[in-house]
PDB file of N, CA and C in Angstrom:
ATOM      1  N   UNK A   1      80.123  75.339  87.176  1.00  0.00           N
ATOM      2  CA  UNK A   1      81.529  75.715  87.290  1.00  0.00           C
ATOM      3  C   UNK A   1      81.650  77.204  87.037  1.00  0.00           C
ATOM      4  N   UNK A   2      82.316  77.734  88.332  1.00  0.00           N
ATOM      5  CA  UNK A   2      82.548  79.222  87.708  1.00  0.00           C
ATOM      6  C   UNK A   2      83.657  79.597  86.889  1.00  0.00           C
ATOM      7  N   UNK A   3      83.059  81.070  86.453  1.00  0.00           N
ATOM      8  CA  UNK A   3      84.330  81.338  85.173  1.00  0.00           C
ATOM      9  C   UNK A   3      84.489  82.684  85.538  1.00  0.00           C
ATOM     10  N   UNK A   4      85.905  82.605  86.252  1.00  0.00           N
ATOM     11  CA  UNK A   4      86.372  83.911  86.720  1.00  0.00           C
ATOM     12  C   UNK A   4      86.626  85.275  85.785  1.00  0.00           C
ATOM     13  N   UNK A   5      86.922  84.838  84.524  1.00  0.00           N
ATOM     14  CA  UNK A   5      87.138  85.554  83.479  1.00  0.00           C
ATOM     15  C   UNK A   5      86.458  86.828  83.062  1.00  0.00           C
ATOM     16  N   UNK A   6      84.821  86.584  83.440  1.00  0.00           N
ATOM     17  CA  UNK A   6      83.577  87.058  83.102  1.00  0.00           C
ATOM     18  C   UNK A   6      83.252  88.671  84.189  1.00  0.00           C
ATOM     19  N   UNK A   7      84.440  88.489  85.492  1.00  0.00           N
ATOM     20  CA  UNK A   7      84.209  89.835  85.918  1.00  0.00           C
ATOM     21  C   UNK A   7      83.164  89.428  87.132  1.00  0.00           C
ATOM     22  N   UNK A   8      82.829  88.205  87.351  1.00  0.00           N
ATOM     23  CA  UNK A   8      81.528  88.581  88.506  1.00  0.00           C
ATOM     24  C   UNK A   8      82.002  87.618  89.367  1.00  0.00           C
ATOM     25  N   UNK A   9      83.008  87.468  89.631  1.00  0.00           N
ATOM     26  CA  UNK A   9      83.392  86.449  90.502  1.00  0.00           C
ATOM     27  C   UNK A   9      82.348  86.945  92.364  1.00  0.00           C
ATOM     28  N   UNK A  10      81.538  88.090  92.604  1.00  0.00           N
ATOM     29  CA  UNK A  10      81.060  88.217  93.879  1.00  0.00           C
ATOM     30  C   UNK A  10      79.702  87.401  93.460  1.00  0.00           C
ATOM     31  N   UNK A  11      79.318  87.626  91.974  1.00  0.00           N
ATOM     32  CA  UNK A  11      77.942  87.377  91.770  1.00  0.00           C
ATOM     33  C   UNK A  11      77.650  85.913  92.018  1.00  0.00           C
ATOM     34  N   UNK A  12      79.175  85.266  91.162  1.00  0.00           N
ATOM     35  CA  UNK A  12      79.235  83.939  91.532  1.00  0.00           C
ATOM     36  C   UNK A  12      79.209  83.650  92.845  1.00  0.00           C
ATOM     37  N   UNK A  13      79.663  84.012  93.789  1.00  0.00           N
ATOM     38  CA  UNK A  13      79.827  83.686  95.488  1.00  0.00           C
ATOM     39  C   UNK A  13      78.068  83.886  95.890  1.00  0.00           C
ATOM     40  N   UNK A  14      77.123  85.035  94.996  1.00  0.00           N
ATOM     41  CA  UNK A  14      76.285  85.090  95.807  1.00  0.00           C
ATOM     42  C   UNK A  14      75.626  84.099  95.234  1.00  0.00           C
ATOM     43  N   UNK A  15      75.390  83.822  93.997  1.00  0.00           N
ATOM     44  CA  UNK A  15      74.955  82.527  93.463  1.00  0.00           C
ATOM     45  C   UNK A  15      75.145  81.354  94.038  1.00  0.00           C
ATOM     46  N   UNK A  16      76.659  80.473  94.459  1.00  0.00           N
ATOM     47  CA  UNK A  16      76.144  79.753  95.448  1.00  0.00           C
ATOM     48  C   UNK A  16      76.036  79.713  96.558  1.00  0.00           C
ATOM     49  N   UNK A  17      75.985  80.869  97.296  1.00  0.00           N
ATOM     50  CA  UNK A  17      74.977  80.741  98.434  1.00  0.00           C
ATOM     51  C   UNK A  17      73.909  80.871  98.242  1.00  0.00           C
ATOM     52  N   UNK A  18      73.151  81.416  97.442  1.00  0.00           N
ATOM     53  CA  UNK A  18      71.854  81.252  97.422  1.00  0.00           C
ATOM     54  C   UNK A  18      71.512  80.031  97.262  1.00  0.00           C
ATOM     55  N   UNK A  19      71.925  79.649  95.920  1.00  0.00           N
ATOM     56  CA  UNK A  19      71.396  77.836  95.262  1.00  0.00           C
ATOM     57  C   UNK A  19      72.275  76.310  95.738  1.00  0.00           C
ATOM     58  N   UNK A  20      73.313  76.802  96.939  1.00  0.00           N
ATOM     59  CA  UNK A  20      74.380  75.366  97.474  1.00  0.00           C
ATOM     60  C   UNK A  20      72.890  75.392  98.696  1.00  0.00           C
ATOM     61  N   UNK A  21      72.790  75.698  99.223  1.00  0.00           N
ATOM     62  CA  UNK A  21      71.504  74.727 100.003  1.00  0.00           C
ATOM     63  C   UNK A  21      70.313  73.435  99.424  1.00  0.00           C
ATOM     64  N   UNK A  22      69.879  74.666  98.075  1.00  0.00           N
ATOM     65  CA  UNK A  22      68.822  73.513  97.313  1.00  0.00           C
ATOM     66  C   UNK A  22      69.515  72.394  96.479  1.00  0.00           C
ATOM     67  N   UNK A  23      70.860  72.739  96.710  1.00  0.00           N
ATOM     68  CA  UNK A  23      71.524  71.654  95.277  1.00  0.00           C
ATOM     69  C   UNK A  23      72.281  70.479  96.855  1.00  0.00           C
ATOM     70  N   UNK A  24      71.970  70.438  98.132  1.00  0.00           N
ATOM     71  CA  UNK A  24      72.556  69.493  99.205  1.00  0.00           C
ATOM     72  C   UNK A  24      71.383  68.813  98.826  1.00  0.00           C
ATOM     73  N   UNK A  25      70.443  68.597  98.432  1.00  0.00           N
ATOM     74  CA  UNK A  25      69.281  67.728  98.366  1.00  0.00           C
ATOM     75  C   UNK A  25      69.610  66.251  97.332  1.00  0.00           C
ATOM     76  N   UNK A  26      70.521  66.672  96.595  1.00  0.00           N
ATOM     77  CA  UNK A  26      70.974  65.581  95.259  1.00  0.00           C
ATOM     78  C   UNK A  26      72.155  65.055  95.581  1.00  0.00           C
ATOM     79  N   UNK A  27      71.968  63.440  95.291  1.00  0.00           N
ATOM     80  CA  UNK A  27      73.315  63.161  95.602  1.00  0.00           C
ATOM     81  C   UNK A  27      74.199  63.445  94.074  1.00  0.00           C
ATOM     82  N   UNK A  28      73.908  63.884  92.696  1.00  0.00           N
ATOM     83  CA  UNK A  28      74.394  64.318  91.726  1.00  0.00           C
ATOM     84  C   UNK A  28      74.551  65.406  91.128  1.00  0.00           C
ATOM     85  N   UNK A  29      75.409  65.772  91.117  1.00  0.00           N
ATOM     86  CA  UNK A  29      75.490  67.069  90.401  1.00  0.00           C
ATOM     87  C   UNK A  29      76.438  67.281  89.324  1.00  0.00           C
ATOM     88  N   UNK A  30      75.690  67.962  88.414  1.00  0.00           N
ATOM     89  CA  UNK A  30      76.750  67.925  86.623  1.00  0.00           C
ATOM     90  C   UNK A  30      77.115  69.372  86.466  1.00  0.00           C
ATOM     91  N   UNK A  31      78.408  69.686  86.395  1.00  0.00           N
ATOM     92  CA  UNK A  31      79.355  70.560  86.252  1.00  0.00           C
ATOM     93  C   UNK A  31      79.050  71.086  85.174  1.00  0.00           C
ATOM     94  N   UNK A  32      79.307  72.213  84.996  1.00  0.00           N
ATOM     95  CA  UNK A  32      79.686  72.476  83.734  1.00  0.00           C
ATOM     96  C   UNK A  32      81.030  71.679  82.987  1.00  0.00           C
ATOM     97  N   UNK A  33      81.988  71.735  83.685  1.00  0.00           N
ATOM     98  CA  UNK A  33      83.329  71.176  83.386  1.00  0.00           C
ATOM     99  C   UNK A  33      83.619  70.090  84.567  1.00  0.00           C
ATOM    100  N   UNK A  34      84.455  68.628  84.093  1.00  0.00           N
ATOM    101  CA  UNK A  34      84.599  67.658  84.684  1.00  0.00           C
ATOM    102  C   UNK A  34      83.251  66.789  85.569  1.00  0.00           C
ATOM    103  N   UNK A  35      84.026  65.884  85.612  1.00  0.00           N
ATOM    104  CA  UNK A  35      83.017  64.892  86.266  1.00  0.00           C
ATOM    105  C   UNK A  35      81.762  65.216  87.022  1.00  0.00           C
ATOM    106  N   UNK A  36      80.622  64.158  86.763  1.00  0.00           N
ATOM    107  CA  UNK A  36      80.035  64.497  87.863  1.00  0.00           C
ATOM    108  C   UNK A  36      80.309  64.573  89.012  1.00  0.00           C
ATOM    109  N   UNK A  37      79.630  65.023  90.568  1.00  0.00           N
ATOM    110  CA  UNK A  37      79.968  65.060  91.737  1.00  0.00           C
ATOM    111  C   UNK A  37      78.887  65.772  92.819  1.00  0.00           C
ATOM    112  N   UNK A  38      78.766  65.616  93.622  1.00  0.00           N
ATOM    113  CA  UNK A  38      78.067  66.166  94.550  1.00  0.00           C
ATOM    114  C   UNK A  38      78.209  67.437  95.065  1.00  0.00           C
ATOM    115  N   UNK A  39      77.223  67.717  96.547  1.00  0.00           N
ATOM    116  CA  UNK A  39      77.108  69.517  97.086  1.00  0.00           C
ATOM    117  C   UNK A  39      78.196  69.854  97.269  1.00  0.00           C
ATOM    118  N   UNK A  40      79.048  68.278  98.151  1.00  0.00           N
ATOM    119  CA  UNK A  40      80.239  69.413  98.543  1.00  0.00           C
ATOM    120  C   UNK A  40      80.920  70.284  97.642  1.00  0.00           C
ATOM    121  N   UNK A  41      80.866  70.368  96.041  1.00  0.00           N
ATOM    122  CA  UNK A  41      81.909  70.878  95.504  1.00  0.00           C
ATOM    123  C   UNK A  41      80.658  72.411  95.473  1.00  0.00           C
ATOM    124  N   UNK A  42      79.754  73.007  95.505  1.00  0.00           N
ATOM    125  CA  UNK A  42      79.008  73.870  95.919  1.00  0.00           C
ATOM    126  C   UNK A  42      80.441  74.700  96.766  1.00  0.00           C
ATOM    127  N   UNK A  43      80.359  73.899  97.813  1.00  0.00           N
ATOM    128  CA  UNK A  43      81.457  74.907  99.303  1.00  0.00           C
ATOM    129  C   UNK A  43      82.684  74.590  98.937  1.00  0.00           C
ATOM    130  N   UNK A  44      83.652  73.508  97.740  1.00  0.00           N
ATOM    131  CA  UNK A  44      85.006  73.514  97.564  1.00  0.00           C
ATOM    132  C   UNK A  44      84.870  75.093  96.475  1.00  0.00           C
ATOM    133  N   UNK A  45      83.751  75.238  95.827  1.00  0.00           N
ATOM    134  CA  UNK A  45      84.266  76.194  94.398  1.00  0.00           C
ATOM    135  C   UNK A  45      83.739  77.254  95.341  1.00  0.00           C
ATOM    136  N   UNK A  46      83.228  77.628  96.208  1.00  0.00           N
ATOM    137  CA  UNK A  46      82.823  79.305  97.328  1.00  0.00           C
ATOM    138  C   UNK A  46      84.250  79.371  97.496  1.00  0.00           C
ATOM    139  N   UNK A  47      85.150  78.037  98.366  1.00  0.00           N
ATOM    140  CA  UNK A  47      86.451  78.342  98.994  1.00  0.00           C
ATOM    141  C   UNK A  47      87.574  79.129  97.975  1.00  0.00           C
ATOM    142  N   UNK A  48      87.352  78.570  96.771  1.00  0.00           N
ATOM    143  CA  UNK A  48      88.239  78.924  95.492  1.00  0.00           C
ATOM    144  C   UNK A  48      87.950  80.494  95.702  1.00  0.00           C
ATOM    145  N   UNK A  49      86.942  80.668  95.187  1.00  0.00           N
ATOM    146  CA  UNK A  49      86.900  82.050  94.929  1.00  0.00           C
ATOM    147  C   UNK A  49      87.267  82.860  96.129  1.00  0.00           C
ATOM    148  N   UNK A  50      86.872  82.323  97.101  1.00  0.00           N
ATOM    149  CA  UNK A  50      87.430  83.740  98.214  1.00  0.00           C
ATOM    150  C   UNK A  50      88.887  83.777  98.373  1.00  0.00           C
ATOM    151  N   UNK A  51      89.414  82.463  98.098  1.00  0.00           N
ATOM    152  CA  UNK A  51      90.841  82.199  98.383  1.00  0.00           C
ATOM    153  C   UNK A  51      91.079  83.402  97.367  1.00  0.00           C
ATOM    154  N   UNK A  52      90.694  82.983  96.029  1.00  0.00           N
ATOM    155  CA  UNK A  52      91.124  83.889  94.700  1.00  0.00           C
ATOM    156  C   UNK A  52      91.413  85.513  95.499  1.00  0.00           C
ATOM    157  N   UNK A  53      90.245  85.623  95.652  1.00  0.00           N
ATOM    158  CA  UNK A  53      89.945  87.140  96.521  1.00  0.00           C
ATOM    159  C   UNK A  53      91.105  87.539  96.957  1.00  0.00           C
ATOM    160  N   UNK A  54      91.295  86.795  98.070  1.00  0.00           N
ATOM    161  CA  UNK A  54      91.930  86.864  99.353  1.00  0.00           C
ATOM    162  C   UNK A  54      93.807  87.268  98.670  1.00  0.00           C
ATOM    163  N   UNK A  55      93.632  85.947  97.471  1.00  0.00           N
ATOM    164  CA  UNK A  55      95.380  85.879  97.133  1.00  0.00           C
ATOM    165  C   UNK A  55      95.518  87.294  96.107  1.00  0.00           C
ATOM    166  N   UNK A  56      95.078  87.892  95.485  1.00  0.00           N
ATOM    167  CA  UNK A  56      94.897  89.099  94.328  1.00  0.00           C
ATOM    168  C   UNK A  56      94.981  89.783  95.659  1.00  0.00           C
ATOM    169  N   UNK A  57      94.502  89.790  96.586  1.00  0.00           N
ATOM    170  CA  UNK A  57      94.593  91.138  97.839  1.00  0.00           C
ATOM    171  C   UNK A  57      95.985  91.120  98.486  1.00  0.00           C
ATOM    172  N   UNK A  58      96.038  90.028  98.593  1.00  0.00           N
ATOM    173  CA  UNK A  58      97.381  89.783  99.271  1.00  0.00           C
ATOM    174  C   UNK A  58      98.536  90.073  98.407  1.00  0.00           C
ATOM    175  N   UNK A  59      98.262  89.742  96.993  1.00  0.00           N
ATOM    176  CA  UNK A  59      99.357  89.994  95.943  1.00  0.00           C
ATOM    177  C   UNK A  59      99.509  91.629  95.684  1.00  0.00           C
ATOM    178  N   UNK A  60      98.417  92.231  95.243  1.00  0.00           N
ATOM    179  CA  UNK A  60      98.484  93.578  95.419  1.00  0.00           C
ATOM    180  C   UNK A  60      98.576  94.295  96.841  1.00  0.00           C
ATOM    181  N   UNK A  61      98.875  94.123  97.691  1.00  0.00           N
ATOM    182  CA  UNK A  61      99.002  94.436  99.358  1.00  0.00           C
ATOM    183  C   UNK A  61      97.567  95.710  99.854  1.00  0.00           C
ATOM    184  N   UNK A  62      96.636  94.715  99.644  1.00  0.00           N
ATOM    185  CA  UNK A  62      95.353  95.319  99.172  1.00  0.00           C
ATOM    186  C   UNK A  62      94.489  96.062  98.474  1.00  0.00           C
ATOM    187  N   UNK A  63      95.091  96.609  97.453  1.00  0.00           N
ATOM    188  CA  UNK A  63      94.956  97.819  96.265  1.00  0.00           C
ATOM    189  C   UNK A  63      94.145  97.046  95.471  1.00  0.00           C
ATOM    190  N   UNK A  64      94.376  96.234  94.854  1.00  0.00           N
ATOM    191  CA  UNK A  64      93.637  95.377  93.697  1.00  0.00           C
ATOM    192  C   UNK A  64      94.231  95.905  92.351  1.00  0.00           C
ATOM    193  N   UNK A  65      95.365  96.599  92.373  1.00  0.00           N
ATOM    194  CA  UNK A  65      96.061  97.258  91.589  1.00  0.00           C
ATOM    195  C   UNK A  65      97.212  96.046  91.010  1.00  0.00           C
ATOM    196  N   UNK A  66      97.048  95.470  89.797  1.00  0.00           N
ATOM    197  CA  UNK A  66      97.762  94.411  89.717  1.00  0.00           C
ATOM    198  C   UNK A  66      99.182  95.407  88.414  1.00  0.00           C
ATOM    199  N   UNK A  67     100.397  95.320  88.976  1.00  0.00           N
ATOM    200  CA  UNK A  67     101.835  95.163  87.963  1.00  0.00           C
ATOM    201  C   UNK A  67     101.818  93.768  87.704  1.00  0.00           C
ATOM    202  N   UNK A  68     103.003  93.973  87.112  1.00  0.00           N
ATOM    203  CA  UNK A  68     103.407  92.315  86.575  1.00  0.00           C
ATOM    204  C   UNK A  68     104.032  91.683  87.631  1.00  0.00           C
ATOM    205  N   UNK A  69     104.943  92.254  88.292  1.00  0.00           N
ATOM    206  CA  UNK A  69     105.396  91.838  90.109  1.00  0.00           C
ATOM    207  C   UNK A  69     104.182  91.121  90.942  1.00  0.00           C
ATOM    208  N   UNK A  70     102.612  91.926  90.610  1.00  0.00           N
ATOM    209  CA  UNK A  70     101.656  91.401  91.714  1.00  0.00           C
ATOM    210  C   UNK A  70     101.003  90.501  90.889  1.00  0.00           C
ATOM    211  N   UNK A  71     100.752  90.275  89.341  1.00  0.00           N
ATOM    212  CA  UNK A  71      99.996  89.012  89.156  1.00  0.00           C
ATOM    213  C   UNK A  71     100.811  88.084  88.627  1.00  0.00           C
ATOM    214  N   UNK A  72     102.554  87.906  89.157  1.00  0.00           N
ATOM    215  CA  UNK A  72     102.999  86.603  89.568  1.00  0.00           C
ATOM    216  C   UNK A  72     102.953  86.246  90.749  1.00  0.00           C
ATOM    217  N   UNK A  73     103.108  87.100  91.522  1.00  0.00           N
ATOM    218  CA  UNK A  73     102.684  86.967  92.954  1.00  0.00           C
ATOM    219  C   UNK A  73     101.596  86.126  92.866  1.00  0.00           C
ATOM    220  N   UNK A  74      99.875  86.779  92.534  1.00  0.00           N
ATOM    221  CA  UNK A  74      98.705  86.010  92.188  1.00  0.00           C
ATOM    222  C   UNK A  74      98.824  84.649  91.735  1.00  0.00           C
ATOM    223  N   UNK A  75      99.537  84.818  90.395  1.00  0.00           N
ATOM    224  CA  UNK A  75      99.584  82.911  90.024  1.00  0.00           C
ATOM    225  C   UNK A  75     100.239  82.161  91.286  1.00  0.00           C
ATOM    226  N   UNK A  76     101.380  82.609  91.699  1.00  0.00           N
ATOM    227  CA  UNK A  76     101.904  81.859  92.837  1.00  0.00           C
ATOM    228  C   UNK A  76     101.164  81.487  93.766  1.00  0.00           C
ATOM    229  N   UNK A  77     100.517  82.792  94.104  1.00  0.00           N
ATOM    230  CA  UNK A  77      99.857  82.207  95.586  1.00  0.00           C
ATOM    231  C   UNK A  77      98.508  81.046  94.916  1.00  0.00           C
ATOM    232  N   UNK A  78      97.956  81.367  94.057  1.00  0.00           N
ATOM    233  CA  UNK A  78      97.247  80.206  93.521  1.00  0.00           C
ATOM    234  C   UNK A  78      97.606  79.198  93.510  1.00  0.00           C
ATOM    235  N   UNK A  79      98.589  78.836  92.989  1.00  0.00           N
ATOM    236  CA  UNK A  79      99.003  77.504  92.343  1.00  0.00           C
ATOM    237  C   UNK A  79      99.956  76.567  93.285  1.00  0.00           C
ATOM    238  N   UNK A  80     100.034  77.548  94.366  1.00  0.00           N
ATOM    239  CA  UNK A  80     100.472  76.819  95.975  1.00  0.00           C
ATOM    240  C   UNK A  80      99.379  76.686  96.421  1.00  0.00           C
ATOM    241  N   UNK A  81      98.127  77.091  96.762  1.00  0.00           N
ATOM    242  CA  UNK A  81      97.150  76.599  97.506  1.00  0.00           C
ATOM    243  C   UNK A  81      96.472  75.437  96.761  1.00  0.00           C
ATOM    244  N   UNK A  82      96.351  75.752  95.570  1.00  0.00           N
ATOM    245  CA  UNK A  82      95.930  74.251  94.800  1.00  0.00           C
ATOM    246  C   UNK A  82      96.753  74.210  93.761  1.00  0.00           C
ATOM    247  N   UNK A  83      97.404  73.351  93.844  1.00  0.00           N
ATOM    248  CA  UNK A  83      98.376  72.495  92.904  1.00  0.00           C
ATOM    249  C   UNK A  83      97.917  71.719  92.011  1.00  0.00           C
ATOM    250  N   UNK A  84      96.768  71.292  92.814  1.00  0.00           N
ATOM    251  CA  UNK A  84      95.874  69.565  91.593  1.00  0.00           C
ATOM    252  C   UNK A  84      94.465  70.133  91.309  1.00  0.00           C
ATOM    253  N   UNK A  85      94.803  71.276  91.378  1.00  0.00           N
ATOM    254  CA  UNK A  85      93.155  71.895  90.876  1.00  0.00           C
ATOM    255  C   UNK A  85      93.276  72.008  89.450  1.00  0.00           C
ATOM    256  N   UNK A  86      93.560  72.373  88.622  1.00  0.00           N
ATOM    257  CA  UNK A  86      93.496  71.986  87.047  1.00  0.00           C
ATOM    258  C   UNK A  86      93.738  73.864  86.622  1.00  0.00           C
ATOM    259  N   UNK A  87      93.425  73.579  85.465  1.00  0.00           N
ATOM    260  CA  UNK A  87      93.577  75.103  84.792  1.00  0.00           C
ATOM    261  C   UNK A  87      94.402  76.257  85.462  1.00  0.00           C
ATOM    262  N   UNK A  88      95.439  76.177  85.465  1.00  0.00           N
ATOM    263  CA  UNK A  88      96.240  76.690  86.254  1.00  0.00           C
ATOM    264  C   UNK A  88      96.628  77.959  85.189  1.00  0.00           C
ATOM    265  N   UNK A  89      96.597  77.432  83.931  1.00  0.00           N
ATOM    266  CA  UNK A  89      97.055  78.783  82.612  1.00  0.00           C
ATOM    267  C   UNK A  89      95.739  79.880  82.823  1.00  0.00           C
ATOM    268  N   UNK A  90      94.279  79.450  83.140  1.00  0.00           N
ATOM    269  CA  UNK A  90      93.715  80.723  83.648  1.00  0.00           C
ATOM    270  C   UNK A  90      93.308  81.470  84.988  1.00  0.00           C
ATOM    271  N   UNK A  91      94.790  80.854  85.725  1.00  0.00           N
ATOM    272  CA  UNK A  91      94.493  81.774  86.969  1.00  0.00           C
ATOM    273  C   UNK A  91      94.896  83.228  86.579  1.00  0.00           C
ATOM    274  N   UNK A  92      95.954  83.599  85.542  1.00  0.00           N
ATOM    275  CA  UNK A  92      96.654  84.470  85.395  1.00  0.00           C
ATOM    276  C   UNK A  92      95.486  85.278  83.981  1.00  0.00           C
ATOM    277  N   UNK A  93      94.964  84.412  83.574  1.00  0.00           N
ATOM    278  CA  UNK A  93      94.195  85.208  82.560  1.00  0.00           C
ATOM    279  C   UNK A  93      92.957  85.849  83.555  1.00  0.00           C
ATOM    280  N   UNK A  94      92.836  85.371  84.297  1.00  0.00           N
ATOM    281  CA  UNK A  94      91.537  85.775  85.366  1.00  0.00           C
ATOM    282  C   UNK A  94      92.039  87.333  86.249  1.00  0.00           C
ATOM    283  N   UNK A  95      93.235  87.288  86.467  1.00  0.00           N
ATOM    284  CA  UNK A  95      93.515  87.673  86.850  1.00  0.00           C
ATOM    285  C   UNK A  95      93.312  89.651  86.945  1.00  0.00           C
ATOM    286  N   UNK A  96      93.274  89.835  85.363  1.00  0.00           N
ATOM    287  CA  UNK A  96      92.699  91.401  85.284  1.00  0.00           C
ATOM    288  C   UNK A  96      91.498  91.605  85.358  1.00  0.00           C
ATOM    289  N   UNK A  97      90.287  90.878  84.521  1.00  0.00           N
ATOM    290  CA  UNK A  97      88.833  91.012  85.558  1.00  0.00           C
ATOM    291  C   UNK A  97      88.124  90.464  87.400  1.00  0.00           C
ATOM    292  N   UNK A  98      89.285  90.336  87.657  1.00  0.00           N
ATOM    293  CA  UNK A  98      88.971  90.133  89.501  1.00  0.00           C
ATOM    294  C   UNK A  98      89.466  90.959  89.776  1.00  0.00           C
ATOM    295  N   UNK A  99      90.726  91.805  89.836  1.00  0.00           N
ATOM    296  CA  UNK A  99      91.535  92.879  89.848  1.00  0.00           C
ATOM    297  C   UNK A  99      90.174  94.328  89.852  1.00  0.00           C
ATOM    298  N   UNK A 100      89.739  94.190  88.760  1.00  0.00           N
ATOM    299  CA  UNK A 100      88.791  95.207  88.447  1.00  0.00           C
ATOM    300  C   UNK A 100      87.706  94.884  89.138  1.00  0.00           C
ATOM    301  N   UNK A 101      87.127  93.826  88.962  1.00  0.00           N
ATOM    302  CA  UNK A 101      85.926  93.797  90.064  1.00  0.00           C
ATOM    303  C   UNK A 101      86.352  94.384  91.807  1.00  0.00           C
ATOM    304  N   UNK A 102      86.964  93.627  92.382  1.00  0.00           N
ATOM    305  CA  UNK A 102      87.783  94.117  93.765  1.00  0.00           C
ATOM    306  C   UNK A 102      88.247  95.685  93.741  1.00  0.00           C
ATOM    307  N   UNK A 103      88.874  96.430  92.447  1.00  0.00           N
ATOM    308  CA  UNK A 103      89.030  97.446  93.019  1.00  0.00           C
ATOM    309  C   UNK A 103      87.667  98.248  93.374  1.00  0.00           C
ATOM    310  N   UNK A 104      86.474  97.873  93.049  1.00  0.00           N
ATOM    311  CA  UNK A 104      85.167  98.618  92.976  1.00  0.00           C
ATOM    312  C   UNK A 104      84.577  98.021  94.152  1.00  0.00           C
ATOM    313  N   UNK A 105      85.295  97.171  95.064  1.00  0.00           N
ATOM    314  CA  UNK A 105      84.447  96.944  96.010  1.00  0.00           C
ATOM    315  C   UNK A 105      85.384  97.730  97.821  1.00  0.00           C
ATOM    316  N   UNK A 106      84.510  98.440  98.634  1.00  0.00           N
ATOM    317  CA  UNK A 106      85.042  99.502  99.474  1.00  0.00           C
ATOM    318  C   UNK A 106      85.401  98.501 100.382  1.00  0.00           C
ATOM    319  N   UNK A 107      85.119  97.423 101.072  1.00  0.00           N
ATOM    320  CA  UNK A 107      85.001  96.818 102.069  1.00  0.00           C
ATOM    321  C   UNK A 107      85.132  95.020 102.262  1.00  0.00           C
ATOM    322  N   UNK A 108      86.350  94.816 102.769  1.00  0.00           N
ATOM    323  CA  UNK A 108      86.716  93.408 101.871  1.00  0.00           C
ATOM    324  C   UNK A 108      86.127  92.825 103.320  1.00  0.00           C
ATOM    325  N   UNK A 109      85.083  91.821 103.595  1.00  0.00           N
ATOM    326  CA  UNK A 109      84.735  90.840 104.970  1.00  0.00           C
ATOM    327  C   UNK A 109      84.918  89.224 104.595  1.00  0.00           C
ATOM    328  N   UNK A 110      86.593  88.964 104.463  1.00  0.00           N
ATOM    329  CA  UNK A 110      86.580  87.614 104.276  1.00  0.00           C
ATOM    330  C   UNK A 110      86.947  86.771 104.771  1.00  0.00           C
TER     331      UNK A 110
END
């Protein structure tokens, strides 16, 4: 399970692409957090994060420059794309280390 909090939300993306191929081999897989479950959640938690990406870009109108105007914006657009995804109190705590990671990156391909 990733933890956006930590600032590496790209490292995480490259992490599972590297290791969601060798982990399609098991039909089990143990989370860090919640149930067990299988690969597909490998490509549901990639989708999270780019969405994440995508909604912090969209909230800041691509700057990565978050006011308090753009990371309600952020929770919003989160918490409309997944509603029944859980932890919804740290989309907004996540919210200033993705901010900072993204502003350091020149070239958004998502």
């Amino acid at each position: 399970h990733t933890y956006m909090m930590d600032g590496s939300v790209l490292r995480w993306l490259g992490n599972l692409e590297r290791f969601g191929p060798g982990l399609a081999k098991y039909r089990t897989i143990y989370v860090g957090h919640g149930a067990p479950t299988d690969a597909t959640q490998v490509k549901s938690q990639t989708e999270y994060l780019i969405s994440a990406c995508q909604a912090l870009l969209e909230a800041t109108n691509g700057t990565a420059q978050l006011t308090e105007e753009s990371r309600k914006r952020y929770e919003q657009l989160m918490v409309a794309r997944y509603p029944r995804y859980g932890f919804q109190l740290t989309v907004g705590f996540s919210a200033d280390a993705l901010a900072k990671e993204l502003a350091g990156v020149k070239n958004y391909d998502w």
